[in-house]
C-alpha atoms as a PDB file:
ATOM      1  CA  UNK A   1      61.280 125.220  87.148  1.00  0.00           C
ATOM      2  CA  UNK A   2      63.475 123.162  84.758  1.00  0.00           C
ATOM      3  CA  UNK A   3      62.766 119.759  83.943  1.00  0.00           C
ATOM      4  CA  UNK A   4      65.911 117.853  84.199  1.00  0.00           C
ATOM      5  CA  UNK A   5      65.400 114.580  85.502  1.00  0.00           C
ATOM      6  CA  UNK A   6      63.932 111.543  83.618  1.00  0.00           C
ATOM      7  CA  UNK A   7      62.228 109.031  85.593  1.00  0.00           C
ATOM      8  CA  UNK A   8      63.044 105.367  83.773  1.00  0.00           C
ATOM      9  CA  UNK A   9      60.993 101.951  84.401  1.00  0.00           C
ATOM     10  CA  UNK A  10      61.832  98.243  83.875  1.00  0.00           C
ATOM     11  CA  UNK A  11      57.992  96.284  84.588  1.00  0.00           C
ATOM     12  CA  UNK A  12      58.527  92.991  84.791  1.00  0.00           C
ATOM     13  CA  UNK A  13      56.338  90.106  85.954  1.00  0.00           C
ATOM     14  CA  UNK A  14      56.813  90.161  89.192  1.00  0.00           C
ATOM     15  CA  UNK A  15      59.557  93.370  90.076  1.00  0.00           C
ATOM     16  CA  UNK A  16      59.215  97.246  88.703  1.00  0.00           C
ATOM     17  CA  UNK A  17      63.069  98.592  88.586  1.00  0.00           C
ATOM     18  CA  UNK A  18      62.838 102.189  88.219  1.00  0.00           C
ATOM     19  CA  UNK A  19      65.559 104.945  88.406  1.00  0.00           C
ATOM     20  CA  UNK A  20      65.576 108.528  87.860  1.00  0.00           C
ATOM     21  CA  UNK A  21      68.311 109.809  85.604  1.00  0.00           C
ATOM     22  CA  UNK A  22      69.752 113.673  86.136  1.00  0.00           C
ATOM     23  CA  UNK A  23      70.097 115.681  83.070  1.00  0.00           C
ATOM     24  CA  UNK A  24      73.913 114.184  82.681  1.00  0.00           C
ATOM     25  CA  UNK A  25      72.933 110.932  83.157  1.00  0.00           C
ATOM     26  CA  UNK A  26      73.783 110.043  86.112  1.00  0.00           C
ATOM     27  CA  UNK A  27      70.962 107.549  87.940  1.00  0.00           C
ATOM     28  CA  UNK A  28      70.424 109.922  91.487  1.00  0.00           C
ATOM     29  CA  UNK A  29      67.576 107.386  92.505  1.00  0.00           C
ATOM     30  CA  UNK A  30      66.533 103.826  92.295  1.00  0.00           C
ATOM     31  CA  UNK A  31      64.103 101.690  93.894  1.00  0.00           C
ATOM     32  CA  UNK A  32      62.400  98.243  93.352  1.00  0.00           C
ATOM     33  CA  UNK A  33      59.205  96.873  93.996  1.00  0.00           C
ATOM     34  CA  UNK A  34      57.029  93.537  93.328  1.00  0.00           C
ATOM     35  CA  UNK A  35      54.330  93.685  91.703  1.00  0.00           C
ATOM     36  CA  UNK A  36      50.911  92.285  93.415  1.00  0.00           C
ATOM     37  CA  UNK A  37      49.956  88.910  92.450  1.00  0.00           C
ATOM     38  CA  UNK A  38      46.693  89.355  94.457  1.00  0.00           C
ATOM     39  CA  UNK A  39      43.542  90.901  92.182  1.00  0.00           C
ATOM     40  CA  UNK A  40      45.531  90.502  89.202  1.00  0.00           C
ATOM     41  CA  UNK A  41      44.355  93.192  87.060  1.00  0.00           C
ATOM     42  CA  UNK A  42      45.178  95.703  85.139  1.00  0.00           C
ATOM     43  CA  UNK A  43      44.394  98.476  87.863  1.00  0.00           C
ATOM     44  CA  UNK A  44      46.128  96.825  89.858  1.00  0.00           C
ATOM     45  CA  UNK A  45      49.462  96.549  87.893  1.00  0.00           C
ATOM     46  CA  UNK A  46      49.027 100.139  86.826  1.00  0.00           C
ATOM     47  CA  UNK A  47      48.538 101.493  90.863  1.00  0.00           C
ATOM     48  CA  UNK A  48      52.083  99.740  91.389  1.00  0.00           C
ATOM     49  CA  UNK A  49      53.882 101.557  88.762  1.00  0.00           C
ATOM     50  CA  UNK A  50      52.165 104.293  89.662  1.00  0.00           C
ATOM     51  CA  UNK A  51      53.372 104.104  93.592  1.00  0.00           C
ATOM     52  CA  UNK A  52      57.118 103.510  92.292  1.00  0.00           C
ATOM     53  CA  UNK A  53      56.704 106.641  90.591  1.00  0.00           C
ATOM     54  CA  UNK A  54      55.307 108.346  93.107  1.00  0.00           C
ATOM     55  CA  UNK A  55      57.632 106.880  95.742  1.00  0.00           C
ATOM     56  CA  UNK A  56      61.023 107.561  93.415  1.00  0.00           C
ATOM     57  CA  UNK A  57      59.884 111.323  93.597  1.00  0.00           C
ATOM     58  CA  UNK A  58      58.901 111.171  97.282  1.00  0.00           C
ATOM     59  CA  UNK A  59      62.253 109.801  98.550  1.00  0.00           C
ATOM     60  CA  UNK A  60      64.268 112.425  96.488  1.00  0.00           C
ATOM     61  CA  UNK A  61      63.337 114.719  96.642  1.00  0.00           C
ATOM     62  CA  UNK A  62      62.496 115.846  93.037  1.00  0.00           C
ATOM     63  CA  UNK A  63      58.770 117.400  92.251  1.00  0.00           C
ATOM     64  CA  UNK A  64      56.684 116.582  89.235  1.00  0.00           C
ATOM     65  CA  UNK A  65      56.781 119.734  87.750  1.00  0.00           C
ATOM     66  CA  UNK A  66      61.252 118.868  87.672  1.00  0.00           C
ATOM     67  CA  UNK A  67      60.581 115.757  85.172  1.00  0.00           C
ATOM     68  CA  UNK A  68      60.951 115.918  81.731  1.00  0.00           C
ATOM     69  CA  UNK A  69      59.327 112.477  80.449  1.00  0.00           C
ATOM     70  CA  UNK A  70      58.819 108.957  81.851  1.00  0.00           C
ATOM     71  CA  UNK A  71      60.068 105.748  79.880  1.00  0.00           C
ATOM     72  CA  UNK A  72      59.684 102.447  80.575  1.00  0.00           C
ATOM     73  CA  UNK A  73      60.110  98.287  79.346  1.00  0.00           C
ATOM     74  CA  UNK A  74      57.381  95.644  79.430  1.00  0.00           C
ATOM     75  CA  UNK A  75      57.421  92.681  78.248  1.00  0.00           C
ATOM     76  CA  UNK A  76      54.957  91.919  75.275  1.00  0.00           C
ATOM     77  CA  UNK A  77      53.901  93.127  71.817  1.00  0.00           C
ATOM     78  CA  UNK A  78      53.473  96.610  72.508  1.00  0.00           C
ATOM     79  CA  UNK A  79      52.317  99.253  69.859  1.00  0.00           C
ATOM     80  CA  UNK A  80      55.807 102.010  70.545  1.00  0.00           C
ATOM     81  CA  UNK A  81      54.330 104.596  68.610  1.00  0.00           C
ATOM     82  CA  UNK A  82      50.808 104.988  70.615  1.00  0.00           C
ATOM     83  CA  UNK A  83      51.770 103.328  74.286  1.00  0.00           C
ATOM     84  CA  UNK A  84      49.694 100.305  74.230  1.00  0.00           C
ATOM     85  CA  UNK A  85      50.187  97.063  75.174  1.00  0.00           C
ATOM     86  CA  UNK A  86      48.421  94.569  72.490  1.00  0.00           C
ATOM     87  CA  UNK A  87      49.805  91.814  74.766  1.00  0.00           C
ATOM     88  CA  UNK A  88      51.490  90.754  77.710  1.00  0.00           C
ATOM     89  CA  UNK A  89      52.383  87.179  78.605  1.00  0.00           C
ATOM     90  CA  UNK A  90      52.834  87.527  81.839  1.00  0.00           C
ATOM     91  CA  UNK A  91      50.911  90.802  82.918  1.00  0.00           C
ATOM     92  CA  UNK A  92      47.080  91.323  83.209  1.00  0.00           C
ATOM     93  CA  UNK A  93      47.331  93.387  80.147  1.00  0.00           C
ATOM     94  CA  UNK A  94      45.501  93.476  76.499  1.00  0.00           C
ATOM     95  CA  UNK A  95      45.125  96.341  74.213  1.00  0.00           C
ATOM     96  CA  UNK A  96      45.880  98.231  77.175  1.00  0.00           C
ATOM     97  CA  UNK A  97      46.739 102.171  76.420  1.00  0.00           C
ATOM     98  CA  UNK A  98      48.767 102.722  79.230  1.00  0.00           C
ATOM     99  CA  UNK A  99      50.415 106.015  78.097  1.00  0.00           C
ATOM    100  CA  UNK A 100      47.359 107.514  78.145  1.00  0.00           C
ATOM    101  CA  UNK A 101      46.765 106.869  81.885  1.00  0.00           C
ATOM    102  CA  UNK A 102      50.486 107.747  82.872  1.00  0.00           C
ATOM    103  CA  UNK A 103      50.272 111.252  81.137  1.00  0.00           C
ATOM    104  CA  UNK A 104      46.710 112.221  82.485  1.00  0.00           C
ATOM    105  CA  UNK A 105      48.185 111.160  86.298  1.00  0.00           C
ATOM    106  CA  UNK A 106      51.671 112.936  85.675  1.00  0.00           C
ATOM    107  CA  UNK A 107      51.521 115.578  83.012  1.00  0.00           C
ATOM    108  CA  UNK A 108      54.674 114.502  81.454  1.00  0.00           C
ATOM    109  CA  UNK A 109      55.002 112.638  78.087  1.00  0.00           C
ATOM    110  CA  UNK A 110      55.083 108.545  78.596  1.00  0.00           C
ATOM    111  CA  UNK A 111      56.931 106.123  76.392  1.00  0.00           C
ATOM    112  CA  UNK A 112      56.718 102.160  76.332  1.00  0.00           C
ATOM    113  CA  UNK A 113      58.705  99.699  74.295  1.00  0.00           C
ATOM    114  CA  UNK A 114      58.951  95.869  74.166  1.00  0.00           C
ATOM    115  CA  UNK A 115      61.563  94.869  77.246  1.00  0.00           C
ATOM    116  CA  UNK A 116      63.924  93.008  74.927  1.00  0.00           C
ATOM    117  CA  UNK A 117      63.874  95.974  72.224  1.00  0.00           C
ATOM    118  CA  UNK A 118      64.269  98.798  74.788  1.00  0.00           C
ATOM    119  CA  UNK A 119      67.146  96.325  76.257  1.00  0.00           C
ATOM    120  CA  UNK A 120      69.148  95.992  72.902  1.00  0.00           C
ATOM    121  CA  UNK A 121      68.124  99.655  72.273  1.00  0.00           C
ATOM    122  CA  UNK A 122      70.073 100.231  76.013  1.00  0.00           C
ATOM    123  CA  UNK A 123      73.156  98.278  75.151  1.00  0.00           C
ATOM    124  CA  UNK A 124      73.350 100.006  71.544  1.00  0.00           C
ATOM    125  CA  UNK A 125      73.195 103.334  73.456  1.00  0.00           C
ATOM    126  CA  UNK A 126      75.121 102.968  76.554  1.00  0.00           C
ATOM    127  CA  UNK A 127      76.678  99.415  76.674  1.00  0.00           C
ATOM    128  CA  UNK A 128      78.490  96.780  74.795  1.00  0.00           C
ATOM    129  CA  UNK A 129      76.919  97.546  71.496  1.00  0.00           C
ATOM    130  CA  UNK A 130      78.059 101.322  71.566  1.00  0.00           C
ATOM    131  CA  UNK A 131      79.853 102.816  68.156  1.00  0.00           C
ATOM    132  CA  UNK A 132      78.026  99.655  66.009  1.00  0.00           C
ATOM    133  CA  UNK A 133      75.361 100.318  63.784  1.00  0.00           C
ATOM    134  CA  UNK A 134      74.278  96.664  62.866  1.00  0.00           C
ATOM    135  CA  UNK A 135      73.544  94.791  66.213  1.00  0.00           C
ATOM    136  CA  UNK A 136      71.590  91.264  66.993  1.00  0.00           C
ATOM    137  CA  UNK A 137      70.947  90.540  70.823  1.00  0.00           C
ATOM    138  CA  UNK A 138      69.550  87.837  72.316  1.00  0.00           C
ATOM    139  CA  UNK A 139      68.143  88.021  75.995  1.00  0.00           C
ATOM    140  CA  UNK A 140      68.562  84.869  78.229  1.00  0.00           C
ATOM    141  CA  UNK A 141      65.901  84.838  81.178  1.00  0.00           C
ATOM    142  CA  UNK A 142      62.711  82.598  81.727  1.00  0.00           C
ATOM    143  CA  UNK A 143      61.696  82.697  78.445  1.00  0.00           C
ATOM    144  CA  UNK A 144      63.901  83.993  75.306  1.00  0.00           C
ATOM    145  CA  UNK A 145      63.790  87.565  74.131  1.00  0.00           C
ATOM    146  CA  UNK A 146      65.458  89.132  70.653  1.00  0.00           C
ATOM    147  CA  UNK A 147      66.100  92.523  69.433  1.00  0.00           C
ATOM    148  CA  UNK A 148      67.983  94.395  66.434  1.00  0.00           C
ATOM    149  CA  UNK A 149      69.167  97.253  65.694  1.00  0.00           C
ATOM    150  CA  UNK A 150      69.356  97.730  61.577  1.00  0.00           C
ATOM    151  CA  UNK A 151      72.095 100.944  60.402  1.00  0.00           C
ATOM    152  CA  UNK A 152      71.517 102.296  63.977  1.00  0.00           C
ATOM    153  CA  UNK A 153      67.460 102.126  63.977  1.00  0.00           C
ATOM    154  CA  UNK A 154      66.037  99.578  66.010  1.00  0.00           C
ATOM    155  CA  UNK A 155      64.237  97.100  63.942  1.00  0.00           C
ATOM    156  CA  UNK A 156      60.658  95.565  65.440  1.00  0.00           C
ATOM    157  CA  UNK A 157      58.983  94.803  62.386  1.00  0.00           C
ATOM    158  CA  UNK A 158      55.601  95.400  61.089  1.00  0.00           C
ATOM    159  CA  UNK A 159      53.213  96.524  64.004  1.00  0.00           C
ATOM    160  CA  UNK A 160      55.943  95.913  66.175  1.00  0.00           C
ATOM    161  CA  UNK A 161      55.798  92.176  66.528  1.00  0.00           C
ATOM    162  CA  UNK A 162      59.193  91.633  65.272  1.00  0.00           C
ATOM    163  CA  UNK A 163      62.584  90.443  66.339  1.00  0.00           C
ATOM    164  CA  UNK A 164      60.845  87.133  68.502  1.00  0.00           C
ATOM    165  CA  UNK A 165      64.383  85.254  67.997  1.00  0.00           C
ATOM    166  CA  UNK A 166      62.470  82.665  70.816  1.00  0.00           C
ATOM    167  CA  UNK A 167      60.473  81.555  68.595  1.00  0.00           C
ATOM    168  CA  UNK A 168      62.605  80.568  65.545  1.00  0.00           C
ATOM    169  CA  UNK A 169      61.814  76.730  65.189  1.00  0.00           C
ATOM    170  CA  UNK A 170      65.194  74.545  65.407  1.00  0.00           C
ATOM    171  CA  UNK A 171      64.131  71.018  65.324  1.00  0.00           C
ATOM    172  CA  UNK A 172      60.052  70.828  64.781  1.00  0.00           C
ATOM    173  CA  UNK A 173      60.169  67.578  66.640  1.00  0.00           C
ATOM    174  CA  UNK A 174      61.313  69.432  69.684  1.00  0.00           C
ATOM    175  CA  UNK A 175      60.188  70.047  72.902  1.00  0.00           C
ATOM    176  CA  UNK A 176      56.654  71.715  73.179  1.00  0.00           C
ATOM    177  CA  UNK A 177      57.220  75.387  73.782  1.00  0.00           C
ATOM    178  CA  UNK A 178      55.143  77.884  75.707  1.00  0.00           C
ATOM    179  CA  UNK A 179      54.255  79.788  72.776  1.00  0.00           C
ATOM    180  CA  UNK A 180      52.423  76.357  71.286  1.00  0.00           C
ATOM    181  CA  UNK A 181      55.069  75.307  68.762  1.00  0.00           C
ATOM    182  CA  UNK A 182      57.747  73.017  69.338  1.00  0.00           C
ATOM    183  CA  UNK A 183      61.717  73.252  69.325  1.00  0.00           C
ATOM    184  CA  UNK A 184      61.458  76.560  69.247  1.00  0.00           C
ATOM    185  CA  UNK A 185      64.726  78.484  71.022  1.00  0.00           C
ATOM    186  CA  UNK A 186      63.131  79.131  73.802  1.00  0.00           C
ATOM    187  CA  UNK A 187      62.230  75.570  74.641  1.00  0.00           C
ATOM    188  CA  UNK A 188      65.805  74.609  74.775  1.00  0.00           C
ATOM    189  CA  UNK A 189      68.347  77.759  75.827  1.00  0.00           C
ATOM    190  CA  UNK A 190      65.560  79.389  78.175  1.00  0.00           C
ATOM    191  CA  UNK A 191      65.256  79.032  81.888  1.00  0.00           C
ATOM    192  CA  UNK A 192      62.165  77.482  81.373  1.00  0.00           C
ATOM    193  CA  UNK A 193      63.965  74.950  78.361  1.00  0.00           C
ATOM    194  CA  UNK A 194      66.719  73.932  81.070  1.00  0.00           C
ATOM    195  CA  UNK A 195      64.607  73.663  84.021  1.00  0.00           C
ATOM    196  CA  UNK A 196      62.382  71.855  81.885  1.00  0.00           C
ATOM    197  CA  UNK A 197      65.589  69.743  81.016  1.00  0.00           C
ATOM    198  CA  UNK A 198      66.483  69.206  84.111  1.00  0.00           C
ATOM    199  CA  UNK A 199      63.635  68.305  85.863  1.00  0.00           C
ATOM    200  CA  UNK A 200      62.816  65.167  83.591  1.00  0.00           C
ATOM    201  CA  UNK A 201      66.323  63.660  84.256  1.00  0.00           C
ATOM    202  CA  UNK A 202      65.797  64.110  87.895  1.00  0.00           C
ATOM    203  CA  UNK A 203      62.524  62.175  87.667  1.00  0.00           C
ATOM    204  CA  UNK A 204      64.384  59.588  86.392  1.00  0.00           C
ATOM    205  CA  UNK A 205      66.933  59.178  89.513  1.00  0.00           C
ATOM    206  CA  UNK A 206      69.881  61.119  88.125  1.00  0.00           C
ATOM    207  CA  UNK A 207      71.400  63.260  90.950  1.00  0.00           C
ATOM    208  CA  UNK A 208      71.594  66.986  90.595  1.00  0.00           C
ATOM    209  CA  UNK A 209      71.907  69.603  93.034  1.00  0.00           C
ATOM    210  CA  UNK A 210      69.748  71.984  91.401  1.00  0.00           C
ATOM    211  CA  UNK A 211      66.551  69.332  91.826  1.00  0.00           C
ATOM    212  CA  UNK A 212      64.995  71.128  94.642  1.00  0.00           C
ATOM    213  CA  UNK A 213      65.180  74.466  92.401  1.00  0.00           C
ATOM    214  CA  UNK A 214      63.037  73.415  89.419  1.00  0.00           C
ATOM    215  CA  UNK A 215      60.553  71.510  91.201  1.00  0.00           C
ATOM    216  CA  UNK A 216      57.930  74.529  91.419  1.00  0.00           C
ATOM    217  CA  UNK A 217      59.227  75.625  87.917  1.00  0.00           C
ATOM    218  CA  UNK A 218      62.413  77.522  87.058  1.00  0.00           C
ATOM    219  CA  UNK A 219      65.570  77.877  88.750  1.00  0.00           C
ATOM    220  CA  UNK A 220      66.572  81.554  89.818  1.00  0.00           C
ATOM    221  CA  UNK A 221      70.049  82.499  88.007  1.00  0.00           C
ATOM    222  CA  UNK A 222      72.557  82.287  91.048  1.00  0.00           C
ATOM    223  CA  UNK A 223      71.379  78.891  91.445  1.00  0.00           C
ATOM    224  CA  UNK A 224      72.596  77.650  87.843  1.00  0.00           C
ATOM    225  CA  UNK A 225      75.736  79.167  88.820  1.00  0.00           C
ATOM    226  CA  UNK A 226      76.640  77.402  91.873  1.00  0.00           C
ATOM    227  CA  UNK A 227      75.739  74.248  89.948  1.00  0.00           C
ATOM    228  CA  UNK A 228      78.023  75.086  87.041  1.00  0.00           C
ATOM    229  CA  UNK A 229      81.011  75.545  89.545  1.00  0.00           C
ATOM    230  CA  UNK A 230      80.285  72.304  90.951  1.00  0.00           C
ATOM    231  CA  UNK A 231      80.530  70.714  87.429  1.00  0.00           C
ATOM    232  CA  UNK A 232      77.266  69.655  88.693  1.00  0.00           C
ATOM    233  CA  UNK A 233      76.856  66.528  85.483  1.00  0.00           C
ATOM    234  CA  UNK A 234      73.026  67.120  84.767  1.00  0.00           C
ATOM    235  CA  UNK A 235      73.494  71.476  84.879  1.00  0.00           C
ATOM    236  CA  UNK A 236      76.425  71.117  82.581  1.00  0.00           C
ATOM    237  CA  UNK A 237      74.245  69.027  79.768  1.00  0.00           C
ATOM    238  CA  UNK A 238      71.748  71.341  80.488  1.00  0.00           C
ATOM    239  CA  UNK A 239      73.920  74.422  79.491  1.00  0.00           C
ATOM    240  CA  UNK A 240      75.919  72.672  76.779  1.00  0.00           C
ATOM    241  CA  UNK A 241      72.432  71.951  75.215  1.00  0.00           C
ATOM    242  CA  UNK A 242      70.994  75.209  75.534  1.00  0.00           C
ATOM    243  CA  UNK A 243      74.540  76.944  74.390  1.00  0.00           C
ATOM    244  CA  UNK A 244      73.951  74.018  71.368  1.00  0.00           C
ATOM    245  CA  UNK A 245      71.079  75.656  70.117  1.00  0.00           C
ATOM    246  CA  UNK A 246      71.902  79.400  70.636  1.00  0.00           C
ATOM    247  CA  UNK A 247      74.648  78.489  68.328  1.00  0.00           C
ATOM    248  CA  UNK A 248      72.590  77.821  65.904  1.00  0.00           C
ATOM    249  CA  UNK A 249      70.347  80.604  65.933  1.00  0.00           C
ATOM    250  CA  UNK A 250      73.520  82.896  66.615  1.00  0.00           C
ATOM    251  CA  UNK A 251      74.693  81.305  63.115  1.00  0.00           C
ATOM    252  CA  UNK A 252      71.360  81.788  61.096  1.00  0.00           C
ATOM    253  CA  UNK A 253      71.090  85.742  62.601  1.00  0.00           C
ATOM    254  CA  UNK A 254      74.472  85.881  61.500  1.00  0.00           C
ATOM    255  CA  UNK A 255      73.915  84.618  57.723  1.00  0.00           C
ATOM    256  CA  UNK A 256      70.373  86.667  57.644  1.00  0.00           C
ATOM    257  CA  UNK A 257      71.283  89.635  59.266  1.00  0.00           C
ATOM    258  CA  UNK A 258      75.264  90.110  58.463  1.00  0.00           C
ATOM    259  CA  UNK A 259      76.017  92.391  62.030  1.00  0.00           C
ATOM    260  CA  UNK A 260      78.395  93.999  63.684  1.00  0.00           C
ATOM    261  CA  UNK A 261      78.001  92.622  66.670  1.00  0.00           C
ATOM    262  CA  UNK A 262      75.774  89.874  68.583  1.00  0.00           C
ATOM    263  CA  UNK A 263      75.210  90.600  72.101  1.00  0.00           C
ATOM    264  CA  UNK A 264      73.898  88.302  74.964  1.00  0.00           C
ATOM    265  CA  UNK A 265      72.302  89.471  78.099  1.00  0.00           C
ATOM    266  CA  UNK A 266      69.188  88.781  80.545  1.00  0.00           C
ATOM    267  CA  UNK A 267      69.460  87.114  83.879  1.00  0.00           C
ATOM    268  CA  UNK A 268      70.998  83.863  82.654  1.00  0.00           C
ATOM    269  CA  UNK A 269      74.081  85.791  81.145  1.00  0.00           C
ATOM    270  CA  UNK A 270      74.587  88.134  83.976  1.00  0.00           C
ATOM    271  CA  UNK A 271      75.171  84.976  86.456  1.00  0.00           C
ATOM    272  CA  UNK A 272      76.878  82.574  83.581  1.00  0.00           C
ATOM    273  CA  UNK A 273      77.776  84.784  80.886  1.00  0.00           C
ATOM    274  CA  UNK A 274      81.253  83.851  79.923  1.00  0.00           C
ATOM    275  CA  UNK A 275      80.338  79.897  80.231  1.00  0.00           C
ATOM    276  CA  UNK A 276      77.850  80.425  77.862  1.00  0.00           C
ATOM    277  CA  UNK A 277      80.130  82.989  75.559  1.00  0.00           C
ATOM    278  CA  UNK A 278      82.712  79.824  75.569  1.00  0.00           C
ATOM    279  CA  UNK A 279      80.252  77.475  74.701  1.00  0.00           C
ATOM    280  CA  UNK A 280      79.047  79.335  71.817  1.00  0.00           C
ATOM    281  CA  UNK A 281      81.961  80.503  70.055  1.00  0.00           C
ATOM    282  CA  UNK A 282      82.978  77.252  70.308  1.00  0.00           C
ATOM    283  CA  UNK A 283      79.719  75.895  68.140  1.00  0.00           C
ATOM    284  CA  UNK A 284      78.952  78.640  66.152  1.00  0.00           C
ATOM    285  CA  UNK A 285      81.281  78.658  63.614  1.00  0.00           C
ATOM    286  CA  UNK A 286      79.734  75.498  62.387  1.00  0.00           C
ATOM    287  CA  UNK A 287      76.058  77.087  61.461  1.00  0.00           C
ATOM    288  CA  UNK A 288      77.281  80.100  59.543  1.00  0.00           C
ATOM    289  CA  UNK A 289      79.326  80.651  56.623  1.00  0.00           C
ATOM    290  CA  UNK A 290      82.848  81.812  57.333  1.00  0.00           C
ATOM    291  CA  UNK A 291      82.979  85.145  55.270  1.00  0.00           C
ATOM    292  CA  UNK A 292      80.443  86.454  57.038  1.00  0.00           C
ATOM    293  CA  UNK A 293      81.623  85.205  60.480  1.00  0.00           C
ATOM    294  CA  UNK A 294      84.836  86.762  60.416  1.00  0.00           C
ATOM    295  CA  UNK A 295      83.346  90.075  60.388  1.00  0.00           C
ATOM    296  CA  UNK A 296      80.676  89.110  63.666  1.00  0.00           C
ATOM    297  CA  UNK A 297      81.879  89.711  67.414  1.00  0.00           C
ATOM    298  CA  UNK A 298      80.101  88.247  69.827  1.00  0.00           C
ATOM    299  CA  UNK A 299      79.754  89.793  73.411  1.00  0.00           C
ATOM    300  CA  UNK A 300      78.023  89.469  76.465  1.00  0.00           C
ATOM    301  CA  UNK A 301      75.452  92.444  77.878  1.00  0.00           C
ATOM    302  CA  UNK A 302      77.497  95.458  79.996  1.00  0.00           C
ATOM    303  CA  UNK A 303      75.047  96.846  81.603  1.00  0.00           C
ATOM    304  CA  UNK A 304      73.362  93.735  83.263  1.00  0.00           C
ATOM    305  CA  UNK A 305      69.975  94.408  84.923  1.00  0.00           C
ATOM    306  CA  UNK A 306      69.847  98.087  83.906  1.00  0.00           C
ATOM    307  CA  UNK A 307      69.805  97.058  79.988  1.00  0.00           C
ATOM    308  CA  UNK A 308      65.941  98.068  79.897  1.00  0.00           C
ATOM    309  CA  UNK A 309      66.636 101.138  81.943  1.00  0.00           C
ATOM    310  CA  UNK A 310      69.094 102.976  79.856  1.00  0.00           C
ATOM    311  CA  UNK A 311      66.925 101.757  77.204  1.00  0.00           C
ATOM    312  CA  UNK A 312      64.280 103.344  78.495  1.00  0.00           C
ATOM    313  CA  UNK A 313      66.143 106.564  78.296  1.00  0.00           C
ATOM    314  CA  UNK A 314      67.673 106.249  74.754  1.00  0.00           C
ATOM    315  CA  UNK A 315      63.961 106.028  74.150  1.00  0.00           C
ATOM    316  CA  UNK A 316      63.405 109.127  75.587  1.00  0.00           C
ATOM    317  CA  UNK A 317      66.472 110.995  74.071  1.00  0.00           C
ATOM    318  CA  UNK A 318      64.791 109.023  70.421  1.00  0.00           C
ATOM    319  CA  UNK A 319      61.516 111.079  70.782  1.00  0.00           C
ATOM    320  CA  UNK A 320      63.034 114.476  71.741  1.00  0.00           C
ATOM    321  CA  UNK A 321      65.461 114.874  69.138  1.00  0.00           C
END
């Protein structure tokens, strides 16, 4: 039987996205699924990912022996070249060799990247970075994720810890940043910098209809939206600081790096992209220097939430050259 199909994972936090791609491409299946809060373990994470897979080839259809290789984006420092997850902020996971485990259960050959990495790598491949060989993307979503891609390799750096854009320091007096530093990129332009934002100038009696949303922590996406079409006063600093600092470390990628093309995507972008865009282009011109601008376009993410997906499968298409 031929193995055409490719089955393609996004792991998140709390959702698994995972589609299975047809030998042109095309996605003939998709499903989503949370994953478990309850036992919080690495079994446990592993049995959902598992069941998605299982389920994907369940409802269409497709057998086992039909799939060529499975792919998939976590977030993390993840070693590419063995499948195993060193670390992962927000999953039960720690030197974890999970391509090991997802070969033995499906006999096919299992690839892992870093979410952010596999996302550029998607948007290189498939999306707004397509036909550029020098790219720089930043990923807007509770925290802040960065990839490159150098003369049309993607770029993580030595053991793969590269590329954590997040964490480049912009004012050391800063806010205090998840990661223990402070003013780090994150801590401003993230979900978790604006919520952040947001919720101390409600606790100091400043209306703003987007209170209620960070009170338990950050705001979901289509909430910041509805805010910034009501001009809503305390979203709108919010942004315009968060947009202040991703200028600037749009500007020093663009002095260090010299690309093509910078791209913005994650959840953020897909609900506010071109207010942010705006907001940048307007800044950044004053953080690098112009003959090296004038050859950088700036662009927001095509392919939205499926950026790790197709990025899963470039990975794929990568290892069976």
């Amino acid at each position: 039987m031929a193995k055409k199909y490719n089955i393609c994972l996004d792991i998140g936090g709390t959702k698994i996205l995972g589609v299975i791609f047809d030998q042109d491409k095309n996605i003939v299946y998709r499903i989503k699924k949370k994953t478990k809060k309850d036992g919080d373990s690495t079994d446990n994470v592993e049995k959902v990912i598992i069941s998605v897979v299982e389920e994907m080839l369940e409802g269409s259809g497709i057998s086992k022996k039909e799939i060529a290789a499975i792919a998939a984006g976590a977030p993390g420092v993840i070693d590419q070249a063995k499948g195993i997850i060193l670390f992962s902020p927000n999953l039960p996971w720690r030197n974890y060799d999970i391509k090991s485990s997802m070969e033995k259960k499906f006999g096919v050959p299992f690839y892992i990247g870093n979410d952010v990495n596999v996302g550029v790598l998607g948007e290189y491949k498939y999306g707004a970075a397509r036909g550029y060989k020098d790219v720089v993307g930043f990923f807007v979503g509770t925290g802040m994720g960065g990839g490159m891609i150098l003369n049309g390799e993607l770029y993580s750096g030595h053991m793969y810890k590269g590329a954590e854009f997040g964490h480049m320091i912009l004012d050391p007096e800063g806010p205090l940043c998840g990661c223990g530093q402070r003013g780090c990129l994150e801590a401003f332009s993230s979900k978790q910098g604006m919520s952040n934002y947001i919720r101390v100038q409600a606790s100091r009696g400043r209306e703003t209809m987007m209170a209620e949303h960070v009170q338990e922590g950050v705001f979901r996406s289509k909430y910041l939206k509805k805010a910034l079409k009501k001009q809503d006063a305390v979203t709108v600093e919010a942004v315009d600081r968060a947009c202040h600092y991703l200028a600037i470390a749009t500007g020093n990628m663009i002095n260090t790096i010299s690309p093509e093309v910078v791209v913005y995507g994650g959840g953020v972008i897909e609900a506010a992209g071109q207010t942010f865009l705006e907001k940048i282009e307007a800044e950044v011109d004053r953080y690098c220097m112009p003959s090296i601008r004038d050859t950088v376009e700036l662009k927001i993410a095509e392919l939205g939430d499926d950026s790790n997906i197709y990025g899963a499968l470039a990975m794929i298409e990568e290892m069976n050259k």
